[in-house]
Protein backbone atom coordinates (compact mmCIF):
# COMPACT_ATOMS: atom_id res chain seq x y z
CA UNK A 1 -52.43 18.03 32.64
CA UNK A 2 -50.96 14.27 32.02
CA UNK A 3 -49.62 15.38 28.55
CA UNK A 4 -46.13 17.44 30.37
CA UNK A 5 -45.74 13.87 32.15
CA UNK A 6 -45.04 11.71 29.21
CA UNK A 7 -41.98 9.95 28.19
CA UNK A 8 -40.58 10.78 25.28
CA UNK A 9 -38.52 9.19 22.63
CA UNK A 10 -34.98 10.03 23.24
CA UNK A 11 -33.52 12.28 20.02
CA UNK A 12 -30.21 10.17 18.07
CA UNK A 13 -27.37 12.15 19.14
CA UNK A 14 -25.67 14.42 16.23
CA UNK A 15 -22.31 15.36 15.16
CA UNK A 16 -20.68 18.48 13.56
CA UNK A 17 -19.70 17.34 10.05
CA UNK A 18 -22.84 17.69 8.18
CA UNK A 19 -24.18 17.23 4.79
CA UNK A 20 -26.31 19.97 3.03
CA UNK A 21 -28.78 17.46 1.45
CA UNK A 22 -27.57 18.72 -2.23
CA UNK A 23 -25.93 16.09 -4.22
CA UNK A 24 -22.77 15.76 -6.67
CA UNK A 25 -20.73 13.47 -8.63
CA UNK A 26 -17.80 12.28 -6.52
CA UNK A 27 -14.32 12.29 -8.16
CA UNK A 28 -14.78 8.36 -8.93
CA UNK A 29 -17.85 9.66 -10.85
CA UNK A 30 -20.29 7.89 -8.03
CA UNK A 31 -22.88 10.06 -5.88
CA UNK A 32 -21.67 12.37 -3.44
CA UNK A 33 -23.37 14.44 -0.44
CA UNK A 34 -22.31 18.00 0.01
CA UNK A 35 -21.25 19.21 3.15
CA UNK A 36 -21.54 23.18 4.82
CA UNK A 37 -18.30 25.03 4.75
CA UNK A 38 -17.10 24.27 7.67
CA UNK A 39 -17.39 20.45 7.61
CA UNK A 40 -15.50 20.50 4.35
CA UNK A 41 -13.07 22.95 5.90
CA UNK A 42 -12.29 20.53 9.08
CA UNK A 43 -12.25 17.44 7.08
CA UNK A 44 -9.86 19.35 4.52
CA UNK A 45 -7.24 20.79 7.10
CA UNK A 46 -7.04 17.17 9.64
CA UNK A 47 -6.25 15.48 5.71
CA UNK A 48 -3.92 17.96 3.84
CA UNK A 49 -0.86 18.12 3.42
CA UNK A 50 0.14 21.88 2.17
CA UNK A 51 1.52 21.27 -1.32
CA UNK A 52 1.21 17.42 -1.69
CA UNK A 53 -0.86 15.83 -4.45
CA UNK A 54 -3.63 13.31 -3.95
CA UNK A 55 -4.63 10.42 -6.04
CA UNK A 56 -8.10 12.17 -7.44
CA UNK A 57 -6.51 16.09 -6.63
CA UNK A 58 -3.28 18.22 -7.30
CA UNK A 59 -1.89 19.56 -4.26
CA UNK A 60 -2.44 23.36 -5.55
CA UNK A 61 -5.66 23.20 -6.39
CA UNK A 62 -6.46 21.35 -2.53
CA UNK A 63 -4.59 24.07 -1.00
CA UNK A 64 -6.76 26.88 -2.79
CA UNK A 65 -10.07 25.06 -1.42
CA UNK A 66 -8.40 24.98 1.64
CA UNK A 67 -7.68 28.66 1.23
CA UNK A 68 -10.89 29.98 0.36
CA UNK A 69 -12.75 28.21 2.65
CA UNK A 70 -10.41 29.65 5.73
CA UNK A 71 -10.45 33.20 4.11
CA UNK A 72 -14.38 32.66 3.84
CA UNK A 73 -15.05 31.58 7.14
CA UNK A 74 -12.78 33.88 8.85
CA UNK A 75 -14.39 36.75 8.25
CA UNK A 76 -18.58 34.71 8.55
CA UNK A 77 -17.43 32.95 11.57
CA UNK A 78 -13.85 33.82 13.28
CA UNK A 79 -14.29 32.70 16.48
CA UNK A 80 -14.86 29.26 14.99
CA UNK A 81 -12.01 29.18 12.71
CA UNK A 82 -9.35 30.82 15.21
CA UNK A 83 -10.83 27.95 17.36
CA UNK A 84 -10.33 24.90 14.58
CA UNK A 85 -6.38 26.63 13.81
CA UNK A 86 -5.45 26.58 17.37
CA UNK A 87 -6.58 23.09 17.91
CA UNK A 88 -4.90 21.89 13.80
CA UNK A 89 -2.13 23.18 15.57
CA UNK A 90 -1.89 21.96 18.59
CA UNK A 91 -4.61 19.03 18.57
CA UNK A 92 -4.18 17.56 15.53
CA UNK A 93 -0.29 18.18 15.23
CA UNK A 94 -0.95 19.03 12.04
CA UNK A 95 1.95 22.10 11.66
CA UNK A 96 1.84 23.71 8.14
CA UNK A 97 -2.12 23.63 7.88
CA UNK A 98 -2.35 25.40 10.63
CA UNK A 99 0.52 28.06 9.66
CA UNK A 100 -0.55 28.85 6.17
CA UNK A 101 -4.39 28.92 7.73
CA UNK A 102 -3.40 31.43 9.91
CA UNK A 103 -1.50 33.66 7.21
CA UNK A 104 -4.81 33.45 5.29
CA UNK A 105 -7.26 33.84 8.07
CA UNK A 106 -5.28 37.20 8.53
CA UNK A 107 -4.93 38.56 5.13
CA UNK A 108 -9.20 37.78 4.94
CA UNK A 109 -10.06 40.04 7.89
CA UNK A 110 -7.61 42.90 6.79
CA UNK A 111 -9.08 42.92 3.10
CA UNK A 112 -12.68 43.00 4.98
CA UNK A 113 -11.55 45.60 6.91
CA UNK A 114 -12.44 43.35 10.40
CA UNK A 115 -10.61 44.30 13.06
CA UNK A 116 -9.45 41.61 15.81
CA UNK A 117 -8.83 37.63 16.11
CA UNK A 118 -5.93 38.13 13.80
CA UNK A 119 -2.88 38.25 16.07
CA UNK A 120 -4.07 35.52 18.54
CA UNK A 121 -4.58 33.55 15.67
CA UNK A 122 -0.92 34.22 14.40
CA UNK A 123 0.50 33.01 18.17
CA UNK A 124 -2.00 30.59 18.69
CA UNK A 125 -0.07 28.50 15.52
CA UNK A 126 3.15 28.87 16.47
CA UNK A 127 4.64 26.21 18.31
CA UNK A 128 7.75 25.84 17.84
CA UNK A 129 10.69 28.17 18.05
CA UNK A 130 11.48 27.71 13.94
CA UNK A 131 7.49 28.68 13.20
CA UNK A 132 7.61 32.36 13.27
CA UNK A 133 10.43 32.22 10.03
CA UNK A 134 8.29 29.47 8.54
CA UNK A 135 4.84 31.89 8.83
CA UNK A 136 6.94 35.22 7.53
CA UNK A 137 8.64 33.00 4.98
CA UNK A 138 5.03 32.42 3.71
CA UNK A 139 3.50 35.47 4.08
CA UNK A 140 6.14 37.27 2.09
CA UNK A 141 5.91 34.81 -0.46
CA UNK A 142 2.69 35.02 -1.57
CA UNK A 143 2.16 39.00 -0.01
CA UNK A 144 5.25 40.93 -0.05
CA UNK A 145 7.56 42.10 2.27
CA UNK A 146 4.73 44.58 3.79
CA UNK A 147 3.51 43.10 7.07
CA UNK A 148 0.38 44.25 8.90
CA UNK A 149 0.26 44.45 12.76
CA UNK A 150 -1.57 41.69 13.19
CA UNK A 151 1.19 39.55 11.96
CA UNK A 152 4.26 41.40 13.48
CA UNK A 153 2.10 41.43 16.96
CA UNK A 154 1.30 37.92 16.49
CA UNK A 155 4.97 36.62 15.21
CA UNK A 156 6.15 39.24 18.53
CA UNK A 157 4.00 37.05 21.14
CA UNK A 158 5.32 33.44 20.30
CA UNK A 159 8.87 34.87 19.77
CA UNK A 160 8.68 35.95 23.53
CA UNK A 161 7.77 32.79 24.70
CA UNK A 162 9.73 30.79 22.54
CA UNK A 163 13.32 32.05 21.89
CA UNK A 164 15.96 30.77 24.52
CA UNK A 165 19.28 29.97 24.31
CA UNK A 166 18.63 26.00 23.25
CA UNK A 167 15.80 27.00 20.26
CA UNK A 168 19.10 29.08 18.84
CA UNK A 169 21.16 26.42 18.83
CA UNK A 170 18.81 23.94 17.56
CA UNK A 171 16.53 26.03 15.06
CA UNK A 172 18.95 29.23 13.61
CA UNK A 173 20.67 27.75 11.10
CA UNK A 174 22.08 29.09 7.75
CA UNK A 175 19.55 27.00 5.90
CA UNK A 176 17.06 29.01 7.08
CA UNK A 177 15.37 32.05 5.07
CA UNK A 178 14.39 33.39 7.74
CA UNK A 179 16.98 33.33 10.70
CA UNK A 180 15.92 34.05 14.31
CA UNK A 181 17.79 38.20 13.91
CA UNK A 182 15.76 38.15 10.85
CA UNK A 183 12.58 37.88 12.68
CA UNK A 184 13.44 39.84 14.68
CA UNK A 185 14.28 42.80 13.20
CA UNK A 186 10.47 42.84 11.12
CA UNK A 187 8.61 41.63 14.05
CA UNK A 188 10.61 44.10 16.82
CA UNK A 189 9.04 41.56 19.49
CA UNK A 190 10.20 43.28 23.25
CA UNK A 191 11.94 41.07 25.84
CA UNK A 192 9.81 39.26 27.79
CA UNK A 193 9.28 41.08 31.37
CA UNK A 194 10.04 37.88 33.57
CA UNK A 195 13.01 36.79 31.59
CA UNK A 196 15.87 39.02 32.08
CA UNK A 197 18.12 37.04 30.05
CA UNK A 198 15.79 37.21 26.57
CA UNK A 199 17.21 40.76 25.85
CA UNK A 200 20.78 39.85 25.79
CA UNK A 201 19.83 36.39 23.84
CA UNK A 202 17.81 38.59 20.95
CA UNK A 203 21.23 40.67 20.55
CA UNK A 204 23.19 37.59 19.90
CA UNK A 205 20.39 36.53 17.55
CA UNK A 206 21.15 39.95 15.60
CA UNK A 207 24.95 39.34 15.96
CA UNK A 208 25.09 36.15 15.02
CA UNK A 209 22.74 36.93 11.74
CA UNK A 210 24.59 39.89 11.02
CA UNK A 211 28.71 39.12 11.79
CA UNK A 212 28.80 35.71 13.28
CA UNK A 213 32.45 35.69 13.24
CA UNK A 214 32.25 38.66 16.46
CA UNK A 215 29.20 37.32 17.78
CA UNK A 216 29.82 36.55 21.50
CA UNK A 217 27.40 34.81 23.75
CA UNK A 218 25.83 36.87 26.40
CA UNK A 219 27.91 36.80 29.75
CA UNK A 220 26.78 34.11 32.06
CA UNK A 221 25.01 31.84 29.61
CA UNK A 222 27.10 28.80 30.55
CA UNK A 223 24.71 27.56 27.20
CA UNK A 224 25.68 29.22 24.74
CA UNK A 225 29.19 29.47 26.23
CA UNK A 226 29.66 26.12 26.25
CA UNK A 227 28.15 25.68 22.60
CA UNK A 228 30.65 28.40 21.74
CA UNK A 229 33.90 26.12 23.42
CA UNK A 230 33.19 23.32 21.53
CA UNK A 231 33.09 24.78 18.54
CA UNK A 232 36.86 26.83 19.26
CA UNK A 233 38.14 23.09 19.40
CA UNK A 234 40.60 21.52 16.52
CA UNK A 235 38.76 19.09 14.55
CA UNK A 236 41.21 16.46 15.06
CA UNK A 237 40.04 16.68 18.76
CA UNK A 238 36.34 16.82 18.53
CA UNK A 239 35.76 12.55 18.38
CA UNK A 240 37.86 12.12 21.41
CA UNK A 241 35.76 14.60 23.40
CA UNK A 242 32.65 12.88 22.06
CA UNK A 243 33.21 8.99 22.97
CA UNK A 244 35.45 10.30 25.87
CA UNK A 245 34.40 10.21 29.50
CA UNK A 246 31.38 12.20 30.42
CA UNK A 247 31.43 13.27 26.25
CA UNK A 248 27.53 12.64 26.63
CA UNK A 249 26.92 14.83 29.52
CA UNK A 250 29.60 17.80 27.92
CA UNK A 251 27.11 17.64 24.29
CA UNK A 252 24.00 18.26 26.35
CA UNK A 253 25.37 20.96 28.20
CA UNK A 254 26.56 22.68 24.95
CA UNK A 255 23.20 22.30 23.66
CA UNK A 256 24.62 19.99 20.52
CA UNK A 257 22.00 17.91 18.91
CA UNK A 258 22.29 15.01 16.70
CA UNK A 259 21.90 16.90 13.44
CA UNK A 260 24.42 19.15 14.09
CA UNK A 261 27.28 16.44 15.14
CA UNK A 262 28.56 14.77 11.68
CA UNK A 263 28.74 18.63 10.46
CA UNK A 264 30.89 18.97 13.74
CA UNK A 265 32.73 16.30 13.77
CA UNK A 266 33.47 16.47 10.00
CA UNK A 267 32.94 12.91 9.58
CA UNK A 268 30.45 9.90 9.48
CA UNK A 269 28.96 8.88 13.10
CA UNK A 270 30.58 5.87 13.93
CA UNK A 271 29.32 3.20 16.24
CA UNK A 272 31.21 4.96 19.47
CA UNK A 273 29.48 8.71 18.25
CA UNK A 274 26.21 7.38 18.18
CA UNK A 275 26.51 5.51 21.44
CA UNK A 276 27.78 8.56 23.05
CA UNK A 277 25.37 10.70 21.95
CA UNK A 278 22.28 8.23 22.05
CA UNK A 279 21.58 9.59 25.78
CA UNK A 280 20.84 12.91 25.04
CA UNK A 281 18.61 12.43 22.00
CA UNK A 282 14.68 12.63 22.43
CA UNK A 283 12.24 9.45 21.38
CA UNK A 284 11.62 9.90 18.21
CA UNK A 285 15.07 10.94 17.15
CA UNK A 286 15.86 7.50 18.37
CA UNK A 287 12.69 5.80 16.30
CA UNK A 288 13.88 7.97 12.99
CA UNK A 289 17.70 6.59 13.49
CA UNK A 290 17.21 3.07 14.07
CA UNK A 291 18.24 1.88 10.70
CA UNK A 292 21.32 4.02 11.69
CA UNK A 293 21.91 2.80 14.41
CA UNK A 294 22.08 -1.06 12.36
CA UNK A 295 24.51 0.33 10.14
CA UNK A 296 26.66 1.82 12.51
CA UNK A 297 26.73 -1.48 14.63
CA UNK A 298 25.70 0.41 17.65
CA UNK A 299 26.30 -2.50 20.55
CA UNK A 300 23.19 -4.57 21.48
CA UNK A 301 23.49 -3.35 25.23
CA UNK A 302 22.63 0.62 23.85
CA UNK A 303 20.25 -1.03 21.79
CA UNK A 304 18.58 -2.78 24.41
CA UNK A 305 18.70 1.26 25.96
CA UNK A 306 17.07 2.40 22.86
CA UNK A 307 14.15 -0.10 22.69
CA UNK A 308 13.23 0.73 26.63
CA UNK A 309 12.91 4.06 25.25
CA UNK A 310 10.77 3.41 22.64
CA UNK A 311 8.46 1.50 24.23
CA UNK A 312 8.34 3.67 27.24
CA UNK A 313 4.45 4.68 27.42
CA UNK A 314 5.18 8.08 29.41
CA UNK A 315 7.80 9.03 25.95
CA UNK A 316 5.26 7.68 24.05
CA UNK A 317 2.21 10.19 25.03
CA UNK A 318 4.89 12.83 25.42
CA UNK A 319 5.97 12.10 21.89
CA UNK A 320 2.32 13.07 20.27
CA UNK A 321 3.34 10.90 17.02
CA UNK A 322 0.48 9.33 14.74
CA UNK A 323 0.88 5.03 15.38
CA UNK A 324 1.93 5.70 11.51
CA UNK A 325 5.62 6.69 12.41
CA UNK A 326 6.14 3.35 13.97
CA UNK A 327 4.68 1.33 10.91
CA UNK A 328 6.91 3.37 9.13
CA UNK A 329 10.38 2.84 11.26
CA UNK A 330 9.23 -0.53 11.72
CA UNK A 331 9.87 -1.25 8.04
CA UNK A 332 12.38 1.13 7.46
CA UNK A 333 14.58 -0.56 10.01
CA UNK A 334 13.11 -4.28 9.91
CA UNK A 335 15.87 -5.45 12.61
CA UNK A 336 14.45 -7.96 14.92
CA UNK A 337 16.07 -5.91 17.92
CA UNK A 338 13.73 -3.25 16.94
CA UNK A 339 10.43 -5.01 16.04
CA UNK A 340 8.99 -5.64 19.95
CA UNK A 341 9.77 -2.24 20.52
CA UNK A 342 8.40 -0.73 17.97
CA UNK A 343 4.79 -2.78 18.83
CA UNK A 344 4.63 -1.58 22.13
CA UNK A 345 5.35 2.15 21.09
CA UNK A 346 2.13 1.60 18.46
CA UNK A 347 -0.03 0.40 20.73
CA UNK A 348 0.29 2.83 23.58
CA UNK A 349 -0.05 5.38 20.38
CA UNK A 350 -3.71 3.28 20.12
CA UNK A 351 -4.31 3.97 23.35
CA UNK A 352 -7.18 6.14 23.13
CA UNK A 353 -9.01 4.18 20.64
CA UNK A 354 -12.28 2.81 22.02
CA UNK A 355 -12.80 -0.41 22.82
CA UNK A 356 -16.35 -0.71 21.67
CA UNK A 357 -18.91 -3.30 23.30
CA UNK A 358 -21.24 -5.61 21.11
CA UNK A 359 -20.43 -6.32 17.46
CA UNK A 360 -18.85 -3.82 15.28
CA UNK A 361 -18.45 -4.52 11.64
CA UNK A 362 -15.39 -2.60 10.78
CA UNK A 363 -14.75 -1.91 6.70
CA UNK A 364 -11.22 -0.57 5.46
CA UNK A 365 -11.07 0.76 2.45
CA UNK A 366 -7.98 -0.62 0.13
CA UNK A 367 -8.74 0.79 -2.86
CA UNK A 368 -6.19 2.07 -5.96
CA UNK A 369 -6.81 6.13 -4.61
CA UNK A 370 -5.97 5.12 -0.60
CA UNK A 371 -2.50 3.68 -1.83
CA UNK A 372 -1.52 7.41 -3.02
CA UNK A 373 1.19 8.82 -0.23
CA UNK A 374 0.14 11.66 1.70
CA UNK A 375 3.64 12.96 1.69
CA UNK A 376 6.79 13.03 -0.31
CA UNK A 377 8.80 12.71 2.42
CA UNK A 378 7.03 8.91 3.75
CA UNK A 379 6.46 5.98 2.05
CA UNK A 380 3.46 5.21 3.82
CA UNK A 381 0.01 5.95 2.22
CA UNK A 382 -3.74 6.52 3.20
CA UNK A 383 -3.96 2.43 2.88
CA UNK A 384 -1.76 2.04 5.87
CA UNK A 385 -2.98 4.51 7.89
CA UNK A 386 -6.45 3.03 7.35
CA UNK A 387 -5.64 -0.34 8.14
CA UNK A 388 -3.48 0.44 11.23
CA UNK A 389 -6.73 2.35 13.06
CA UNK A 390 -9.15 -0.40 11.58
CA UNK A 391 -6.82 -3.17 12.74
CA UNK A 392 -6.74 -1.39 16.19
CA UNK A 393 -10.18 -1.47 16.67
CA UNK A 394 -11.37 -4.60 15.82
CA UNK A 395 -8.81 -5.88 18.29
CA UNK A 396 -9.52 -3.63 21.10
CA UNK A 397 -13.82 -4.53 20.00
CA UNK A 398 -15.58 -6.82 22.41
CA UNK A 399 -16.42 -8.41 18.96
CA UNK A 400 -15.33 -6.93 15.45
CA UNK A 401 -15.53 -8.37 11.86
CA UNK A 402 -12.52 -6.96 10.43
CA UNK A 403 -13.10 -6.38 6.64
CA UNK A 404 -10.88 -4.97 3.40
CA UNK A 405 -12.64 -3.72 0.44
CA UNK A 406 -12.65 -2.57 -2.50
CA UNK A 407 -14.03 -4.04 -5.86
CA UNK A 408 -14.04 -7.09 -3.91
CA UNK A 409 -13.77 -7.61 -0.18
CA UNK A 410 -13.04 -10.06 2.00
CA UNK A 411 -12.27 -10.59 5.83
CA UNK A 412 -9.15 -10.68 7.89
CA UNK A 413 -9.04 -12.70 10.52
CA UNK A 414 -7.53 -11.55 13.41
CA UNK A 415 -6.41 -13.29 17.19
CA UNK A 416 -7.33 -11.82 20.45
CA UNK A 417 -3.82 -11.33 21.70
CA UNK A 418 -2.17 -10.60 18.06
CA UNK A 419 0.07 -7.70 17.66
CA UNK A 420 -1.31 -5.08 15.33
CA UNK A 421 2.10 -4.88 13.12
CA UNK A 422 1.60 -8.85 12.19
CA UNK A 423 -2.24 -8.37 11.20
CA UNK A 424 -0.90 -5.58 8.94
CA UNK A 425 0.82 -8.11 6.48
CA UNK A 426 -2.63 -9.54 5.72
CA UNK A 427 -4.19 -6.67 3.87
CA UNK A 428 -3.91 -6.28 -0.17
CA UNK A 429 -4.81 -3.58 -2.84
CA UNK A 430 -8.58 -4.49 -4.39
CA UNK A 431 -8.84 -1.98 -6.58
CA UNK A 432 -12.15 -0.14 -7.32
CA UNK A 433 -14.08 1.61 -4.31
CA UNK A 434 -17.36 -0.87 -4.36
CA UNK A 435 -18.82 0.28 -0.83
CA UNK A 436 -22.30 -0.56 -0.90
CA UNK A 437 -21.16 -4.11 -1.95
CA UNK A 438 -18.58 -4.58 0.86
CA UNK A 439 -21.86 -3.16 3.38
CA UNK A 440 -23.74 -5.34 2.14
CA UNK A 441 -22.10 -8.73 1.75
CA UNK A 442 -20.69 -8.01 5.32
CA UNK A 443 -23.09 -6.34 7.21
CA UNK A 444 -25.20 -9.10 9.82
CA UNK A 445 -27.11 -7.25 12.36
CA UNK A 446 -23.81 -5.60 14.13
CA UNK A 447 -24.42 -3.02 16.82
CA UNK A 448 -22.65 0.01 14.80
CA UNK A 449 -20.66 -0.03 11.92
CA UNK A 450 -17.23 1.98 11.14
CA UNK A 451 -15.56 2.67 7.92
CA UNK A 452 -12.18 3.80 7.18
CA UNK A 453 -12.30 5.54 3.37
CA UNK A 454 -11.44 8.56 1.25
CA UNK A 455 -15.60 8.19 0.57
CA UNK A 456 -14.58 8.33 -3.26
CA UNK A 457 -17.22 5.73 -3.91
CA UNK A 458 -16.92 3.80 -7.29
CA UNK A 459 -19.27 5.00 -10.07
CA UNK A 460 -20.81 1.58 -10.65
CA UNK A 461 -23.03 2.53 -7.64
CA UNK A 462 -24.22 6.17 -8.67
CA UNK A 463 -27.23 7.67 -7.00
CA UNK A 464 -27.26 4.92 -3.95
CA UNK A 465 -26.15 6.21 -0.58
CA UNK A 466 -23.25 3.18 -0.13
CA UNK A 467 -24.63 2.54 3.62
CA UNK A 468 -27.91 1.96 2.67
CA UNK A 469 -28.30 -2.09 3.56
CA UNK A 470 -27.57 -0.36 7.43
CA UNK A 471 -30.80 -0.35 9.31
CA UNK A 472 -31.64 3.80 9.85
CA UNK A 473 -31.17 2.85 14.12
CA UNK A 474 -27.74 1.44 13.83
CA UNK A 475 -25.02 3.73 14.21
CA UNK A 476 -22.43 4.28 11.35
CA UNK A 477 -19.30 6.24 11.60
CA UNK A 478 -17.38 7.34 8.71
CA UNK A 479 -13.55 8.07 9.49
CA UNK A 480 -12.79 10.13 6.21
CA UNK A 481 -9.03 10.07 5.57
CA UNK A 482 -8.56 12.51 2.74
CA UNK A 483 -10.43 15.66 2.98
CA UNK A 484 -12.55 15.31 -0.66
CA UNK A 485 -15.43 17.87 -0.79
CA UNK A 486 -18.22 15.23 -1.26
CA UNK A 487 -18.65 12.62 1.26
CA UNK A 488 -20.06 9.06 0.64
CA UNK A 489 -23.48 9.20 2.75
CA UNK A 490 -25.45 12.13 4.43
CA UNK A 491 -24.25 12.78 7.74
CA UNK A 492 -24.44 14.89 10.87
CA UNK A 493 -27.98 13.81 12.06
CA UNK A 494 -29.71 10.87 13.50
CA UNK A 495 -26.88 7.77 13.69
CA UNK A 496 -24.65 9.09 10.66
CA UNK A 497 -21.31 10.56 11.64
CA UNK A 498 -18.47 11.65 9.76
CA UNK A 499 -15.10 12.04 11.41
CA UNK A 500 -11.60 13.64 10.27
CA UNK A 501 -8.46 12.77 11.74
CA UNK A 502 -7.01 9.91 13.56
CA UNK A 503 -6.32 12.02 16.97
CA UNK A 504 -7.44 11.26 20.27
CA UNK A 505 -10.08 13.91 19.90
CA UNK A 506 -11.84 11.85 16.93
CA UNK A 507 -11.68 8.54 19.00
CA UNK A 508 -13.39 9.77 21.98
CA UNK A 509 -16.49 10.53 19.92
CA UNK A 510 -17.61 7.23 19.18
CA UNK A 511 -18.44 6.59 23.00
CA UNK A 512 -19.44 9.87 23.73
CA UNK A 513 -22.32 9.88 20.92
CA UNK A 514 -23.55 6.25 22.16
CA UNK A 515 -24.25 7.66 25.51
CA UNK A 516 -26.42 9.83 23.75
CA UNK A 517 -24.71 12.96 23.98
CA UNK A 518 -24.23 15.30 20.67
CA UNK A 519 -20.69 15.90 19.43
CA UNK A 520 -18.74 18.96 18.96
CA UNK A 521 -16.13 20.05 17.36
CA UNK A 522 -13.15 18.87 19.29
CA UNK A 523 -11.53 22.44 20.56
CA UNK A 524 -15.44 23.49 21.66
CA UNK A 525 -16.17 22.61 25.72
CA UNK A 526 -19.08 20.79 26.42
């Protein structure tokens, strides 16, 4: 009876994003893995940008493959997707993916006739208090004005629980398509049964949609009535109340934010406006303004403020900005005042990056198709992002061979102490995507080994799985910044992982698999 009484080998832990074993060309004509639907679908929606071009794919035809995958899988496998929007959404902090996945997700299950998941889906997404016009704004777009109960109920339940007196001022705008009385009147969400005031506040809504010259605030929202006051005032009085005493304390009651105060004031922000209203304005308003703050000459005192601020850890975390923003305000703004901050605030951003023990070879990709920007609206790119989180943990390693490649590669060397913002001014564009050569010439019997790519492989390499010079036992862990359908290597079983994402979710997996323990997806409890 010995034979129950054995040890056995322990099984390599897995993770989620898994290839099929089918092969393709990649889009830099090199071999690719195929992955199951919902790999491609998470590694598509923590990468995309709704509408934005990459370097090897046009931004319409990424968001149709983002489409039919979340049509596809909401209807095989709802539960799972409802579970990956909620966390895009609130996880990830990725806003629009998660919107126009939910519109979708909905419009699959009523064409399928498949009742349910729909509406939580809908509120799950929305977030904040402009979201439910952004989501009809869609929907009617691409649908029509017809809008199912799934969506109205859906739009209904975050309208209850966000709408108050602040959102209004902040978010209903005349810019807007959709205006909060607009919603409203499609969605015919019911005040909220433990806040008596939300009735009164969704009439104003209407009013102020429908004749905002008679609209008048609801009695005893001191709010909205204050809000209301300032805006009664002669222009030619407004800067005096602003840089007068207490000027800072009579904006925040009024619910005035710093958008709204050059259209208020009817004139620039001067150094006095911005140091009045600096105060009330939340962290990363103050990290997007700092080259405003330069030109306005804001004194070095406030800016001394500012910086505290900035650095703060607690508004850091509370913030949920990628490290990315502070690359990018750090050379936006290159102001010495600014620089120290701006470290600190990146770091405690890193904070949840592992700090692995034993050697780790870590390999950033700086290839031509990284350097392609994510956005329209940032003039960062993939090649930043990539260097920031491989710069981050090669410092944070117990011992890390920090490495850019592409048709060549070469090391950076990097100091224990060094700030990450000053090892980012090493790394340069090397063309070509030549993985198996950087793995190779680099790899020297490390403990695991981490790359940072779009996995678009170079060509020149075709039918060669690029991590093939890595013995089968050491780990390897692919963080996959662009959401291509074909990945560079299999992955998903035995010391192979493939990651999406640069969240704290993604960087707690790399410990959690070398304890031995499978990985999940990151919304599933374990």
């Amino acid at each position: 009876m010995s034979r129950f009484n054995v040890r056995r080998p322990k099984t390599a832990p897995t993770s989620p994003v898994t290839t099929t074993g089918p092969r393709t060309a990649n889009h830099a004509g090199g071999a690719g893995f195929l992955r199951d639907e919902k790999s491609e679908l998470f590694l598509l929606a923590v990468g995309n940008l709704v509408g934005q071009d990459t370097f090897y794919e046009r931004g319409g035809d990424r968001d149709d493959r983002f489409t039919a995958l979340v049509r596809s899988l909401a209807v095989s496998d709802p539960e799972w997707t409802l579970g990956l929007l909620r966390w895009l959404r609130d996880g990830a902090a990725m806003r629009t993916a998660s919107l126009v996945g939910a519109a979708e997700f909905t419009r699959a299950r009523l064409d399928a006739g498949a009742p349910g998941f729909s509406r939580q889906a809908v509120a799950a997404v929305l977030q904040r208090p402009d979201e439910p016009g952004e989501l009809l704004g869609y929907w009617t777009s691409r649908y029509g004005r017809a809008l199912p109960k799934p969506l109205k109920r859906g739009v209904a339940d975050a309208v209850q629980r966000l709408y108050t007196g602040r959102a209004l001022l902040k978010y209903d705008t005349a810019s807007k398509g959709y205006r909060f009385g607009d919603v409203l009147e499609l969605t015919h969400p019911s005040p909220h049964a433990e806040k008596p005031w939300q009735g009164p506040l969704f009439r104003y809504a209407l009013d102020r949609r429908h004749h905002p010259d008679e609209a008048v605030p609801p009695a005893g929202d001191t709010l909205l009535a204050a809000h209301r006051a300032l805006l009664a005032l002669p222009v030619e009085e407004r800067r005096a109340v602003v840089t007068g005493p207490g000027g800072a304390e009579r904006l925040a009651a009024a619910g005035m934010t710093w958008e709204a105060l050059a259209g208020w004031l009817q004139g620039p922000l001067d150094a006095a406006v911005w140091e009045a209203v600096i105060p009330s304005m939340g962290p990363m308003a103050l990290v997007r303004n700092l080259r405003n703050f330069d030109q306005a000459g804001v004194a070095d005192g406030v800016a001394e403020q500012v910086a505290r601020r900035i650095a703060d850890p607690a508004e850091v975390a509370r913030s949920r900005q990628f490290p990315f923003r502070y690359l990018a305000a750090h050379r936006h703004a290159p102001s010495l005042r600014w620089g120290h901050a701006l470290e600190q605030a990146l770091g405690h951003s890193l904070a949840n990056v592992p700090a692995l023990p034993g050697r780790t070879l870590v390999l950033v990709d700086r290839s031509g198709s990284m350097f392609d920007r994510p956005s329209a609206q940032t003039q960062l790119n993939r090649a930043d992002s990539a260097a920031v989180f491989g710069t981050a943990l090669a410092l944070r390693a117990a011992g890390a061979d920090l490495v850019e490649f592409g048709s060549a590669s070469r090391t950076i060397r990097i100091g224990r102490a060094e700030p990450v913002l000053g090892v980012l001014q090493r790394f340069s564009s090397l063309g070509g995507t030549e993985t198996a050569k950087a793995v190779e010439a680099h790899y020297r019997g490390h403990d695991r080994v981490v790359v940072v790519t779009d996995e678009q492989a170079h060509g020149g390499w075709a039918g060669r799985d690029p991590l093939a010079a890595v013995p089968a036992q050491v780990p390897v862990y692919t963080w996959n910044l662009a959401g291509y359908r074909a990945g560079h290597a299999p992955s998903g079983g035995a010391h192979r992982h493939t990651f999406g994402g640069l969240t704290d979710a993604a960087f707690r997996l790399i410990p959690l698999l070398e304890a031995g323990r499978d990985a999940h997806w990151p919304w599933e409890q374990v």
